[in-house]
Structures are given as structure tokens and as C-alpha cells.
Protein backbone atom coordinates (compact mmCIF):
# COMPACT_ATOMS: atom_id res chain seq x y z
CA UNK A 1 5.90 -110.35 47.72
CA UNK A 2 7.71 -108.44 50.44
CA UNK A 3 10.29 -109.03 53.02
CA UNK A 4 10.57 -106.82 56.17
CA UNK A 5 13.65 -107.14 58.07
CA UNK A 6 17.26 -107.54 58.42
CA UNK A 7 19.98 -106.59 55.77
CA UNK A 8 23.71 -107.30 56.24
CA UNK A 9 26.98 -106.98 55.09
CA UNK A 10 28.57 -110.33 55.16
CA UNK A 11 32.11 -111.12 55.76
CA UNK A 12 32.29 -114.90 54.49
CA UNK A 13 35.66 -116.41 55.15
CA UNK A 14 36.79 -120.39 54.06
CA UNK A 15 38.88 -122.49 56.06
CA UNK A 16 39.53 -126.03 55.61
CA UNK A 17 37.67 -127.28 59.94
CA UNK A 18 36.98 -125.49 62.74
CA UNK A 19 39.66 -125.15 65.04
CA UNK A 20 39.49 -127.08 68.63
CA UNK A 21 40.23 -123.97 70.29
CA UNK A 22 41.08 -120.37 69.72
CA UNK A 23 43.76 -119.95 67.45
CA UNK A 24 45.18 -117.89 64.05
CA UNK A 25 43.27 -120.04 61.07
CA UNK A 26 44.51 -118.97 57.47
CA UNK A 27 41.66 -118.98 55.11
CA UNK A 28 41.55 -120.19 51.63
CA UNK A 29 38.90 -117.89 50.29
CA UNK A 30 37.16 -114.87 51.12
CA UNK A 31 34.36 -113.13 49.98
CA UNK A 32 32.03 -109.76 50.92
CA UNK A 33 28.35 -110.08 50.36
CA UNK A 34 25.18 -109.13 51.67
CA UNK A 35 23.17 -111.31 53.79
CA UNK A 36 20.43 -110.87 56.55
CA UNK A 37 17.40 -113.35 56.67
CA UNK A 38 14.73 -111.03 55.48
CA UNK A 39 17.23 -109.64 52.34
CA UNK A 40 18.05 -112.94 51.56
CA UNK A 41 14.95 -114.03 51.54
CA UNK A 42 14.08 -111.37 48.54
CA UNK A 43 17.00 -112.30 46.74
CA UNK A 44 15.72 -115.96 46.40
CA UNK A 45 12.57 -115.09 45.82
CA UNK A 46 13.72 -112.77 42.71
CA UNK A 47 15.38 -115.62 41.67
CA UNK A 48 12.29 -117.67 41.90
CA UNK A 49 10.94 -115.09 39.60
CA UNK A 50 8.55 -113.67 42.12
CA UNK A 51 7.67 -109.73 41.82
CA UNK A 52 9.65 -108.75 44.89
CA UNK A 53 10.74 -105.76 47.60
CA UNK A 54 12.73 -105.38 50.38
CA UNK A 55 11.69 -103.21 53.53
CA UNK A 56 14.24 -102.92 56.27
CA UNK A 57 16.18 -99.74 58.50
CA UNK A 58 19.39 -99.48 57.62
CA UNK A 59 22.65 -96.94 58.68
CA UNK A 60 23.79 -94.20 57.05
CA UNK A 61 27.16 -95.64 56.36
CA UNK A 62 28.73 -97.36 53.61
CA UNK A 63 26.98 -100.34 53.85
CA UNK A 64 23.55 -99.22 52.63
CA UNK A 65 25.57 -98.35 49.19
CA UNK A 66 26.22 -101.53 48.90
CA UNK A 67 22.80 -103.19 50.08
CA UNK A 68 21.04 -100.82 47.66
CA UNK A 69 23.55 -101.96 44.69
CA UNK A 70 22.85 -105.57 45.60
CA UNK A 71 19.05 -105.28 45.44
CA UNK A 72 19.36 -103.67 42.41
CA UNK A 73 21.33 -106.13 40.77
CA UNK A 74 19.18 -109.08 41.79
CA UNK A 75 15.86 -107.78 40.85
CA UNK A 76 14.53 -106.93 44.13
CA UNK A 77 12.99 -103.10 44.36
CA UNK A 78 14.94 -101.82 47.04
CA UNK A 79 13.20 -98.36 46.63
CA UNK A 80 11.85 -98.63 50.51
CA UNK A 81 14.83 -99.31 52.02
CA UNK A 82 15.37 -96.82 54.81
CA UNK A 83 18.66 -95.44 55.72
CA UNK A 84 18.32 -93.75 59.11
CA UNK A 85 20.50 -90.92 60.47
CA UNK A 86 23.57 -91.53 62.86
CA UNK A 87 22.98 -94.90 63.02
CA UNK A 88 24.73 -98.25 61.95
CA UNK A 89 23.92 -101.18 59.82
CA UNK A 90 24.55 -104.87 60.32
CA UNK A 91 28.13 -106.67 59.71
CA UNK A 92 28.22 -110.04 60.35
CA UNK A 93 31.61 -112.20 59.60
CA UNK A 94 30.84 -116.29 58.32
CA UNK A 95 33.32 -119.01 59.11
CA UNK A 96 32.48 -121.72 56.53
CA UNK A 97 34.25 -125.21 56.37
CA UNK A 98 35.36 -127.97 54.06
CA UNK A 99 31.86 -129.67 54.57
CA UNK A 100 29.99 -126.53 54.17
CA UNK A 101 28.69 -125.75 58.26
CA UNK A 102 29.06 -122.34 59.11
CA UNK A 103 29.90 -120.32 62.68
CA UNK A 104 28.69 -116.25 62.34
CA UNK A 105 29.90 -113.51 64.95
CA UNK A 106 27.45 -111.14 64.12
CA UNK A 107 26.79 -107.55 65.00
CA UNK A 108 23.42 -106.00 65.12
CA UNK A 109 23.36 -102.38 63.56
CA UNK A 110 22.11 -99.82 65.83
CA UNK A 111 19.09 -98.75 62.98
CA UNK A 112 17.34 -102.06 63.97
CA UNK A 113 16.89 -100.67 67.22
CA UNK A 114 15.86 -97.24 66.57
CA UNK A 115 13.93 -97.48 63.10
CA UNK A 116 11.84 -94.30 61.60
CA UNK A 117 8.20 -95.24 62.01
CA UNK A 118 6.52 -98.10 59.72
CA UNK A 119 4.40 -96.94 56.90
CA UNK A 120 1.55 -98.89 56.38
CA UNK A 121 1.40 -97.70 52.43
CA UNK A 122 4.02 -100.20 51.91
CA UNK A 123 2.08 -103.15 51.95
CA UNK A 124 -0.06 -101.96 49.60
CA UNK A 125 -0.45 -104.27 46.18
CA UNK A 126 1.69 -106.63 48.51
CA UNK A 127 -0.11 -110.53 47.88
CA UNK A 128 2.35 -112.15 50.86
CA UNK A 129 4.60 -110.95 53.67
CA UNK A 130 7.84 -112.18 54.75
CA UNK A 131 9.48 -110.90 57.76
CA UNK A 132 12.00 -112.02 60.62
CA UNK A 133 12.81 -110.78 64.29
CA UNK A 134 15.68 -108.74 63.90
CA UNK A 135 13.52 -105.67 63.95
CA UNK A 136 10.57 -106.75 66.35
CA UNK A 137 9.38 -102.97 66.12
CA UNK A 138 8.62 -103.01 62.21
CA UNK A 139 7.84 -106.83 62.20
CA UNK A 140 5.68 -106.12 64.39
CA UNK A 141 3.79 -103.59 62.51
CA UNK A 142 4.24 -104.78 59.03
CA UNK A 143 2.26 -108.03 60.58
CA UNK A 144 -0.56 -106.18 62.40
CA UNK A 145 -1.09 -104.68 58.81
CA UNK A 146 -0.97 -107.78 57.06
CA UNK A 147 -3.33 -109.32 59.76
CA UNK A 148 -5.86 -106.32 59.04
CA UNK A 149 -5.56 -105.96 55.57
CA UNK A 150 -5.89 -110.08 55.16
CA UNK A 151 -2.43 -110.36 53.86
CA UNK A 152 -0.92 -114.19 54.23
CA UNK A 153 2.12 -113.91 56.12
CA UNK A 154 5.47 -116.38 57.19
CA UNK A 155 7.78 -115.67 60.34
CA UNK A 156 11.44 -116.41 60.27
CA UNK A 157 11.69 -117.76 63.48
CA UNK A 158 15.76 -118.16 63.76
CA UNK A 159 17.31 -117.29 67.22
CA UNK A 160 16.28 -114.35 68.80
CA UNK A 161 15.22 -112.72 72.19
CA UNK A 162 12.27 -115.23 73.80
CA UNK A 163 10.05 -111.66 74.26
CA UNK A 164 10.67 -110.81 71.07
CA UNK A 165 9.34 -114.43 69.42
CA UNK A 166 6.16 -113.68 72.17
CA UNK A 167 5.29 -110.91 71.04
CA UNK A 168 5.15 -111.85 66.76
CA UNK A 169 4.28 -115.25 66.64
CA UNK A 170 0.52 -114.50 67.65
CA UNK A 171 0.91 -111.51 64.80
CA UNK A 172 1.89 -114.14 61.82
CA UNK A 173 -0.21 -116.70 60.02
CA UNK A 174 3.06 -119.29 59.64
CA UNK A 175 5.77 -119.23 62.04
CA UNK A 176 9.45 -121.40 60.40
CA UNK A 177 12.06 -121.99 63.20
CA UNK A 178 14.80 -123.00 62.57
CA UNK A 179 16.20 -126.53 64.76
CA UNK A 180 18.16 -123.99 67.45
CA UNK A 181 15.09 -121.34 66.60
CA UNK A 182 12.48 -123.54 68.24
CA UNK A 183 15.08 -124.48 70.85
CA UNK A 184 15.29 -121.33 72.59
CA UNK A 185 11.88 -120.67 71.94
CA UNK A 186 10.58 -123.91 74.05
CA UNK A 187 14.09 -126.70 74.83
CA UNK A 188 12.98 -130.08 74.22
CA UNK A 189 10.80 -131.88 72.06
CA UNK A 190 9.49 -130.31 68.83
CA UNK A 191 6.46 -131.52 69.52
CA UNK A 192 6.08 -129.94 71.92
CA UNK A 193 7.71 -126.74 70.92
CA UNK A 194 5.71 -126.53 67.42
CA UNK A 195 2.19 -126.77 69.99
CA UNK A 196 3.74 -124.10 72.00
CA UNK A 197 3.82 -121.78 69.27
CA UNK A 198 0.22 -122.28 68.42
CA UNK A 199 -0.77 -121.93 71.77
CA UNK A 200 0.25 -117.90 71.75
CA UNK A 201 -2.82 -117.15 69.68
CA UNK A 202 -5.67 -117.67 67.05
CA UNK A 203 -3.25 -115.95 64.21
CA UNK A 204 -0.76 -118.80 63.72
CA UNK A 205 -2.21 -121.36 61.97
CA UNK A 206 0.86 -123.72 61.10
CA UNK A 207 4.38 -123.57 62.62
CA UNK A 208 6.89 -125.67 60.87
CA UNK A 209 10.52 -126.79 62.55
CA UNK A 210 13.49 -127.35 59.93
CA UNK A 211 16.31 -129.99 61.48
CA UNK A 212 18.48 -129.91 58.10
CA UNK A 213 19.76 -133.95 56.98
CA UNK A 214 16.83 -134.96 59.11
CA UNK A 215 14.10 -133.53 57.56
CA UNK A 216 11.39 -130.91 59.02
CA UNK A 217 7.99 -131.11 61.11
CA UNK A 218 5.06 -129.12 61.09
CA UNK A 219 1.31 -128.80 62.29
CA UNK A 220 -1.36 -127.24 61.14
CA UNK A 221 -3.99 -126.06 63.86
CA UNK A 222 -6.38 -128.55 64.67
CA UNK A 223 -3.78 -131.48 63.17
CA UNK A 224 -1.56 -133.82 64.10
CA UNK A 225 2.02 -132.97 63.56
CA UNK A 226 3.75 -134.32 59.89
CA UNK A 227 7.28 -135.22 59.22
CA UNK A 228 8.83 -134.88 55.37
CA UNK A 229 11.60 -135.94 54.70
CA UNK A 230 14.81 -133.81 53.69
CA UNK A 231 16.22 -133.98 50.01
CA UNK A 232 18.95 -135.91 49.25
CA UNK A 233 22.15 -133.31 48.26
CA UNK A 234 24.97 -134.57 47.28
CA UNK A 235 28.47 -132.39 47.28
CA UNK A 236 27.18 -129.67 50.12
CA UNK A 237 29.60 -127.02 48.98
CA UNK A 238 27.57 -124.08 51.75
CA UNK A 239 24.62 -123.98 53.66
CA UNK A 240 24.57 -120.45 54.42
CA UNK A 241 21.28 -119.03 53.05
CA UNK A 242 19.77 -122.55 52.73
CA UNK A 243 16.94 -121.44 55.84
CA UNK A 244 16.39 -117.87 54.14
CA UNK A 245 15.96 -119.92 50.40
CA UNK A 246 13.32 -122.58 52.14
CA UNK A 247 11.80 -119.37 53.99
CA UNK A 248 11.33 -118.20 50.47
CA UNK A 249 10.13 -121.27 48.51
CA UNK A 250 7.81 -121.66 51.04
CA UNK A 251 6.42 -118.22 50.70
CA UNK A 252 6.13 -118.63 47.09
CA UNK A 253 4.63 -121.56 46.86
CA UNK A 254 1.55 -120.59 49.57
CA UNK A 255 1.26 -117.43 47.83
CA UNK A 256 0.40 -119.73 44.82
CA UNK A 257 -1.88 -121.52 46.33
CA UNK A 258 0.03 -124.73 47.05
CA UNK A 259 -1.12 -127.42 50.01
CA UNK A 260 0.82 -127.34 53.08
CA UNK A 261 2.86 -130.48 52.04
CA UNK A 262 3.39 -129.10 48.42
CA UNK A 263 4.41 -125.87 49.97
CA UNK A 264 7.13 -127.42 52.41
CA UNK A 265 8.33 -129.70 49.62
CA UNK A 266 8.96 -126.58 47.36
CA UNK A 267 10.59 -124.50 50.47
CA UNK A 268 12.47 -127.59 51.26
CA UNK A 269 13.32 -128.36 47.29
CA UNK A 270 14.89 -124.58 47.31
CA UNK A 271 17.15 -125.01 50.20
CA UNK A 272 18.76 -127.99 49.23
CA UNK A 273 19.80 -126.82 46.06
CA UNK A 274 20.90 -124.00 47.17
CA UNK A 275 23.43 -126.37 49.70
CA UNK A 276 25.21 -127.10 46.38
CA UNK A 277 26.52 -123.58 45.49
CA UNK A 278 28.50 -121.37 46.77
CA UNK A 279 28.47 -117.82 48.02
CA UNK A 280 25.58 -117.76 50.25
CA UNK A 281 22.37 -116.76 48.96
CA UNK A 282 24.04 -116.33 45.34
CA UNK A 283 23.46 -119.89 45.82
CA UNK A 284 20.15 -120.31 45.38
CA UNK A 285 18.37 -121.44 42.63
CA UNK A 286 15.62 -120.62 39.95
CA UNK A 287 12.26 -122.18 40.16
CA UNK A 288 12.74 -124.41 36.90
CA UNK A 289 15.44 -126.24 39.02
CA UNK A 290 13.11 -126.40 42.28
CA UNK A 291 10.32 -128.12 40.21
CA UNK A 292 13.06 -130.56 38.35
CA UNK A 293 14.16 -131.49 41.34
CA UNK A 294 10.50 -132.43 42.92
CA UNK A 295 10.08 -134.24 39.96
CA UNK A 296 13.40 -136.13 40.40
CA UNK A 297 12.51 -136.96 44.01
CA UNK A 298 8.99 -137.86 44.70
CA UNK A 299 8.07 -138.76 48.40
């Protein structure tokens, strides 16, 4: 497996609600990680026990000491990781509640915008791609590759710049938004929004939207759209990472060969457990507890 993307260093404070308006809110706990939806990605997938690397254009400041130290730790080769001259990596700081919602204020390092060029070697031996926006330039690449060298492939499609979203969707074979993801892709129904997305191009086969408590859709080309339903979790502690885990589990599991509705359930399976745990994508979990919790809850 390898992820493409965005790496950074998160700023994860607790605090006991939201305030109404702006205000000084003390903070219970605080802790520094690394985040970033393509790096977390990885890091679940390690802990899924998947063969793993991380791709993604970093600064040369303090931070990438610490990405490359987290990678390390967590399994996940971190030998392509490109640190690029002059330039500045990702912070982002996460507000986290009582219930376990989250606000980030992020900031997008200046090395996403001006990356070195994208070697195609890097996909070689590489059985699935993973990659996200954040770095449409690379994303874009590492998918044309993938596409050419018939590498299976799954889009993070969070929040991001509508060109940018135009411009990779046609490039990926699945396309995951998240609920505000496919919002500002196409407002209104996810129907409709999910048919959109197919629409762009012949690449995209399924596009799948995830709406949390409530479940997620998807359709396949040529289908009707499905709903599953979301797994029960009980004592949400942080929902941080839970997208990045499912975006994981669900590259797994099609990497192995799973159906479309085994896939989900295993993506899905992944996140929720990883609701239960703290300290973002620390959180998530290994794929023994994935598959004892599909067995728990069958649907």
C-alpha cells in the first residue's frame, strides 16, 4: 500500500464544550501529534498490518523530524518522504470536546504548494494507492500512474478547493467524501452529489459519502445507490482520525479482494473503533478487532 499526501503536526487541545462565542477556554489536556489525512491513513493501515509507505512534500523545518520519527515508530516506511528547501510544513491545532466532535484551524505548509517533481518509481511494487487533495499536483500524478500502470486507487475526498476535486476525481477508481466533502463538492442531496462525481469520467467507478451516526451511501457505476448502516459505538471518547481509519479499512479490504459491501463494512468497522480511543489516529485499531467487531454486528 501507499499513501500520497498530506502530513501534519497536530496541536490537539481538550476542553470540556465549545464555547458560544469567542472567548479564553482552559483546556484539560493537551497533546502534540502528527496527523494529515494521507499520513494517517498509513498509520492505520500499519496497524491493520498492511505493508505500508508514506509519500508526501514536506518543509525543511522541525516538523519533518518529527513526521519521520512518527513513521518510523508506527511501521510505515517513511523513506520517500520529501523535505523540500525553504519551505514549510503543515500545523494544524484540534479543539476536541467532552463528546468527542472536533473544530481544526489549520494551516497549509507552503511545500504542498511548491513540491519537487513526482517520481513515478515510487509506485513501483505498490498493489493499492491512497491519496487526498491537499497536494492536487502529486495526487494528481501519483493517480495518472496508478491509472496507467493498473494500480486500484481510493480518493480522500474531505473539503477542498471545487477545481481541485475536478480535476482528481476523473483520475481515481473510488472517490470517499466525507458528509461536508460531498457538500462543497455538489450542496444538496447525496444522491445527487455521489452521481455527480461519476459523471466527471469513465475512471471512477464507485463514490461513497460517509454521514457519521447515520451511516454512509455509495454507488457503484451502472447501480443504484446503497445505504449501510453505521456501527453502534458506545463511549465516543474522539473522532479525530475516524474518516482517515475508514479511508484505510476500506483500502485494505479492496486491496484484498473484498465486495463493495464487505469493503465499506470493514472501512466502516475501523472507524468506529477507532471513535473509542483517544489521541487521534493512535486510536485506531488492529485488524483482529475490525473482524471481531463484524462478527459482533452483522447487518
Amino acid at each position: 500500500m501507499l499513501c500520497v499526501g498530506h502530513v501534519a503536526l497536530d496541536l490537539m487541545f481538550g476542553i470540556e464544550r465549545f464555547p458560544e462565542q469567542p472567548t479564553k477556554t482552559p483546556a484539560h489536556s493537551f497533546y502534540q501529534g502528527v496527523g494529515g489525512m494521507s499520513a494517517n491513513a498509513a498509520v492505520a493501515l500499519a496497524r491493520l498490518g498492511a505493508s505500508v509507505g508514506f509519500v508526501g512534500p514536506v518543509g525543511d523545518d522541525t516538523a519533518a523530524t518529527v513526521f519521520r520519527a512518527h513513521f518510523e515508530r508506527e511501521g510505515v516506511d517513511v523513506s520517500r518522504l520529501q523535505a523540500t528547501a525553504g519551505q514549510s510544513s503543515s500545523i494544524s491545532s484540534i479543539i476536541l470536546d467532552a463528546r468527542g466532535e472536533r473544530m481544526i484551524f489549520n494551516h497549509k505548509g507552503s511545500a504542498l504548494s511548491v513540491p519537487p517533481p513526482f517520481q513515478a518509481a515510487w509506485l513501483a511494487n505498490v498493489d493499492f494507492l491512497l491519496t487526498d487533495p491537499r497536494c492536487p499536483t502529486w495526487s494528481q500524478a501519483a493517480l495518472t500512474q496508478a491509472r496507467q500502470t493498473g494500480i486500484p486507487s481510493l480518493l480522500d475526498g474531505d473539503v477542498s478547493p471545487l477545481p481541485d476535486l475536478q480535476r482528481l476525481i476523473p483520475l481515481a477508481d473510488w472517490v470517499a467524501f466525507s458528509e461536508p466533502g460531498l457538500q462543497g463538492f455538489h450542496a444538496g442531496d447525496v444522491h445527487l452529489g455521489l452521481q455527480a462525481a461519476l459523471r466527471l469520467g469513465d475512471a471512477p467507478q464507485v463514490a461513497v459519502v460517509t454521514l457519521g451516526p447515520r451511516g454512509l451511501y455509495w454507488l457503484r457505476r451502472g447501480e443504484a445507490v446503497q445505504h449501510l448502516p453505521a456501527f453502534q459505538v458506545r463511549n465516543v471518547i474522539d473522532t479525530l482520525g475516524a474518516g482517515d481509519a475508514f479511508h484505510a479499512g476500506l483500502g485494505l479490504a479492496l486491496a484484498c479482494g473484498m465486495t463493495d459491501r464487505e469493503a465499506l463494512r470493514f472501512g466502516a468497522a475501523t472507524a468506529a473503533l477507532k471513535c473509542q480511543r483517544p489521541h487521534g489516529i493512535l486510536g485506531a485499531p488492529s485488524r483482529a478487532e475490525v473482524e471481531a467487531l463484524l462478527a459482533a454486528q452483522v447487518f
